[in-house]
PDB file of N, CA and C in Angstrom:
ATOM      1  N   UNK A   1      77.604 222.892  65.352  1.00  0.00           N
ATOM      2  CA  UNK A   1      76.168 222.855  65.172  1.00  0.00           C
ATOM      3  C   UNK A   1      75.754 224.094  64.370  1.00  0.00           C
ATOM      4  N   UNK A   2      75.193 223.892  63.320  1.00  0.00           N
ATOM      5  CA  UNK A   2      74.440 224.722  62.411  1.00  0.00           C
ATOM      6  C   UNK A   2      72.947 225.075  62.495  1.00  0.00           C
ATOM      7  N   UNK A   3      72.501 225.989  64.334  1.00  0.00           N
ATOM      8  CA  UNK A   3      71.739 226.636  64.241  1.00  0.00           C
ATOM      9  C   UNK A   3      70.984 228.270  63.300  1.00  0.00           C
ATOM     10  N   UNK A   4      69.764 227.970  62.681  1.00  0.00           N
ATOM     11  CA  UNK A   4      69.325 229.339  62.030  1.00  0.00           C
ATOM     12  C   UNK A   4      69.120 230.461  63.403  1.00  0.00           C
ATOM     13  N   UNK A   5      69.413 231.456  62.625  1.00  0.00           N
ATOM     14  CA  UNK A   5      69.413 232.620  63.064  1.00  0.00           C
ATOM     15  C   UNK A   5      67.835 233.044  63.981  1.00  0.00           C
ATOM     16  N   UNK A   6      67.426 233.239  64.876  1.00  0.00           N
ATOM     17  CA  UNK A   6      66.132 233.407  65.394  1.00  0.00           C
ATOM     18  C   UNK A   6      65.143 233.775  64.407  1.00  0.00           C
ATOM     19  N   UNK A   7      65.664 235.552  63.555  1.00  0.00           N
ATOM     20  CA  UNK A   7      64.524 235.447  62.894  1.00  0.00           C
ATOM     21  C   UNK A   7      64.164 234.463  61.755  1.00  0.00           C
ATOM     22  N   UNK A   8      65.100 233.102  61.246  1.00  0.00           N
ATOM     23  CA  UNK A   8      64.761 232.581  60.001  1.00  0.00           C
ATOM     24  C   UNK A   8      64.306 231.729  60.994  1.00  0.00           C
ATOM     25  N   UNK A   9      64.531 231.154  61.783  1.00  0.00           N
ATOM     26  CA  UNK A   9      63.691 230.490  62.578  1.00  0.00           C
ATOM     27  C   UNK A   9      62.310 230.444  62.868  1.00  0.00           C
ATOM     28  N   UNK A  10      61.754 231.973  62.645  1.00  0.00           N
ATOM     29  CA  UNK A  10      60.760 232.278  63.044  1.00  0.00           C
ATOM     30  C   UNK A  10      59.790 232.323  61.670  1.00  0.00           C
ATOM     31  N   UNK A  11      60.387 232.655  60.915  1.00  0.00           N
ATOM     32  CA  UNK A  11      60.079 232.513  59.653  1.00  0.00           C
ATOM     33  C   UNK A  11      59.450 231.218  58.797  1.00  0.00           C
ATOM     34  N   UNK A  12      60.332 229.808  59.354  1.00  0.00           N
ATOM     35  CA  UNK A  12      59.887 228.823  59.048  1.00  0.00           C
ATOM     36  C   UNK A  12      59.236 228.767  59.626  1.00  0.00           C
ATOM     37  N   UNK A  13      58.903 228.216  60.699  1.00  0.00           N
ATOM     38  CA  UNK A  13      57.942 228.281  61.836  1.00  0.00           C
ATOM     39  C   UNK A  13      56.322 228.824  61.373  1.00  0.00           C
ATOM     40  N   UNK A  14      56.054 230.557  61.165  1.00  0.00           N
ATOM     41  CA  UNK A  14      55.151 230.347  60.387  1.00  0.00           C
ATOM     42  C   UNK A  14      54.713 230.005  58.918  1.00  0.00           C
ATOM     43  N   UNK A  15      55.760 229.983  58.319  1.00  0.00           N
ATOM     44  CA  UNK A  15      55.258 229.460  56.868  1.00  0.00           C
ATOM     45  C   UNK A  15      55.039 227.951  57.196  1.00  0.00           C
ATOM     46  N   UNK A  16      54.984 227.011  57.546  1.00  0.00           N
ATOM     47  CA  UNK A  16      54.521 225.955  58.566  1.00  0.00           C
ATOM     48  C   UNK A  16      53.412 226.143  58.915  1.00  0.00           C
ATOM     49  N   UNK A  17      52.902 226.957  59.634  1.00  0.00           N
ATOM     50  CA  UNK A  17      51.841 227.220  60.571  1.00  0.00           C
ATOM     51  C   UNK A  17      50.477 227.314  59.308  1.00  0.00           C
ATOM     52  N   UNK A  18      51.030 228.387  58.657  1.00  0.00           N
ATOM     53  CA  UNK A  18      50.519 228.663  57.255  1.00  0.00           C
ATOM     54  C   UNK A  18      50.099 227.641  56.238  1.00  0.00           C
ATOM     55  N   UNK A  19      50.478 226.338  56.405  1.00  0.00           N
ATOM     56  CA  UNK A  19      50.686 225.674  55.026  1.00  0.00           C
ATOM     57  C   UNK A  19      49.820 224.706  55.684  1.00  0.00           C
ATOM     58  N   UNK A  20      49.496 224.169  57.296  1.00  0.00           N
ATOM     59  CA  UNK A  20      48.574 223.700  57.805  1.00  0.00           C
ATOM     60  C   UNK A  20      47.564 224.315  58.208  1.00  0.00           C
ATOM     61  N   UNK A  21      47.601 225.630  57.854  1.00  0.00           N
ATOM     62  CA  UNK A  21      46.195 226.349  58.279  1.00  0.00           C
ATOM     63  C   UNK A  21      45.562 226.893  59.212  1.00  0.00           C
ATOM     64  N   UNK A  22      46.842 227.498  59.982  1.00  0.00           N
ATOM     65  CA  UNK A  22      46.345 228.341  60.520  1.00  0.00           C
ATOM     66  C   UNK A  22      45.949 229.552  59.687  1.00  0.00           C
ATOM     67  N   UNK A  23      45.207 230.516  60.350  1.00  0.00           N
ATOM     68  CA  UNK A  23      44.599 231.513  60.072  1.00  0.00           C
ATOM     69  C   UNK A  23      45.764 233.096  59.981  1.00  0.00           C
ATOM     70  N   UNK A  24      46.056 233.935  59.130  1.00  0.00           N
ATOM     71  CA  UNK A  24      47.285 234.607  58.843  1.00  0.00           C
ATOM     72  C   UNK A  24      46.599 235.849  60.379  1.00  0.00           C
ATOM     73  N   UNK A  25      46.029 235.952  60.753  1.00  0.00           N
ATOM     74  CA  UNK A  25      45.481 236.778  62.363  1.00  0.00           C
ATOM     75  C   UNK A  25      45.959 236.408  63.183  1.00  0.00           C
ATOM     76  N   UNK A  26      45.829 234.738  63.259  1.00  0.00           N
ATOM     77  CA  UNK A  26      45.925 234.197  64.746  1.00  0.00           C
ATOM     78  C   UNK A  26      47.429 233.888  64.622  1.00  0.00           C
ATOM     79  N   UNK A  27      47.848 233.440  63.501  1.00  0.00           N
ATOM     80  CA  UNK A  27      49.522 233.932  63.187  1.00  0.00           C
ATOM     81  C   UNK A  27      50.362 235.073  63.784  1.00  0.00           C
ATOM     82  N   UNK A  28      49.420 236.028  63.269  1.00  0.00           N
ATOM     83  CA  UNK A  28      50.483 237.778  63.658  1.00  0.00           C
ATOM     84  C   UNK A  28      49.954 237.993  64.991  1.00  0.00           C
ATOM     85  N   UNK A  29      48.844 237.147  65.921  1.00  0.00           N
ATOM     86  CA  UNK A  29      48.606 237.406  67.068  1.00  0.00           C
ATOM     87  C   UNK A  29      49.606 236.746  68.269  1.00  0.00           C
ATOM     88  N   UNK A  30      49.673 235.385  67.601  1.00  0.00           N
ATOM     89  CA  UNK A  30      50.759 234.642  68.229  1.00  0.00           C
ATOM     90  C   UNK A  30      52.344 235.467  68.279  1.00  0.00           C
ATOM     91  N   UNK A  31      52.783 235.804  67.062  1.00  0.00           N
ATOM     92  CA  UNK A  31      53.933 235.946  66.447  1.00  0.00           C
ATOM     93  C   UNK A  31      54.020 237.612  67.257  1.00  0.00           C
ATOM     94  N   UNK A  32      53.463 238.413  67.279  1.00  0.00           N
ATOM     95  CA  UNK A  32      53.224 239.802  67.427  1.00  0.00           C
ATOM     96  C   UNK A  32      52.795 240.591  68.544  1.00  0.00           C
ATOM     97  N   UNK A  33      51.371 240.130  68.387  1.00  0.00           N
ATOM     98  CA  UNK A  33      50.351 240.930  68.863  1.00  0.00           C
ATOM     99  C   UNK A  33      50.484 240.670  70.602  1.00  0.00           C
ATOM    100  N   UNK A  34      50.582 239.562  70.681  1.00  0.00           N
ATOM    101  CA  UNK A  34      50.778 239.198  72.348  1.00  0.00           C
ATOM    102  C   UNK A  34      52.009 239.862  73.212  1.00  0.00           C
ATOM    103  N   UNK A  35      53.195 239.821  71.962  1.00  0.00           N
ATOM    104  CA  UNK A  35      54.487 240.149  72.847  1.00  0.00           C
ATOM    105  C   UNK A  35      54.453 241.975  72.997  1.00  0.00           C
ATOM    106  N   UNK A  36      53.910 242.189  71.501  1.00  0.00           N
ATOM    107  CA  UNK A  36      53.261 244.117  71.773  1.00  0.00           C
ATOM    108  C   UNK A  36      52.514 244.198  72.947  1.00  0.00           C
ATOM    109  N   UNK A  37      51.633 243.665  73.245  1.00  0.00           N
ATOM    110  CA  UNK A  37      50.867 244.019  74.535  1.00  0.00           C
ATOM    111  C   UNK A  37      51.465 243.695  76.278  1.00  0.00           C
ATOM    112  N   UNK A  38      52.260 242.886  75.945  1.00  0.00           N
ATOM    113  CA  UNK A  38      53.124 242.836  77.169  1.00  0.00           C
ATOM    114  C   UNK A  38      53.871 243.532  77.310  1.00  0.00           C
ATOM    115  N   UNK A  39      54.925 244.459  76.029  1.00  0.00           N
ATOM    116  CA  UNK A  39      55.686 244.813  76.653  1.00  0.00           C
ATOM    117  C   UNK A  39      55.319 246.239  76.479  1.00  0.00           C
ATOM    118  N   UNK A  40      53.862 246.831  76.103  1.00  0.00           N
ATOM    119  CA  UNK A  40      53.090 248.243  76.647  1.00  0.00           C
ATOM    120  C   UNK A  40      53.582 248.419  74.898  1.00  0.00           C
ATOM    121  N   UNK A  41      53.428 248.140  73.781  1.00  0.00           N
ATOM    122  CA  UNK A  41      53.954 248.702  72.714  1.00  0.00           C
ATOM    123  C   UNK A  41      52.557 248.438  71.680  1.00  0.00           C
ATOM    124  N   UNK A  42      51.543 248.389  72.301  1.00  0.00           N
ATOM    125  CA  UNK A  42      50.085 248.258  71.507  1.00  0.00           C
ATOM    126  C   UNK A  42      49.019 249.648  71.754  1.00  0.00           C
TER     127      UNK A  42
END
């Protein structure tokens, strides 16, 4: 099985997200901003 690597994974994922429109904020909030604040790094 020819799984991608997490981060290209993550990568498609939002360029996806992107191309239907989400908003590039609520992107880096999802992608980012949430896991910084959990783990005390905000």
């Amino acid at each position: 099985m020819d799984n991608p690597l997490p981060i290209d994974a993550l990568r498609k994922i939002g360029g996806r997200l992107l191309d239907v429109g989400v908003a590039e904020a609520d992107l880096r909030r999802m992608m980012g901003g949430n896991q910084a604040r959990l783990l005390g790094l905000d």
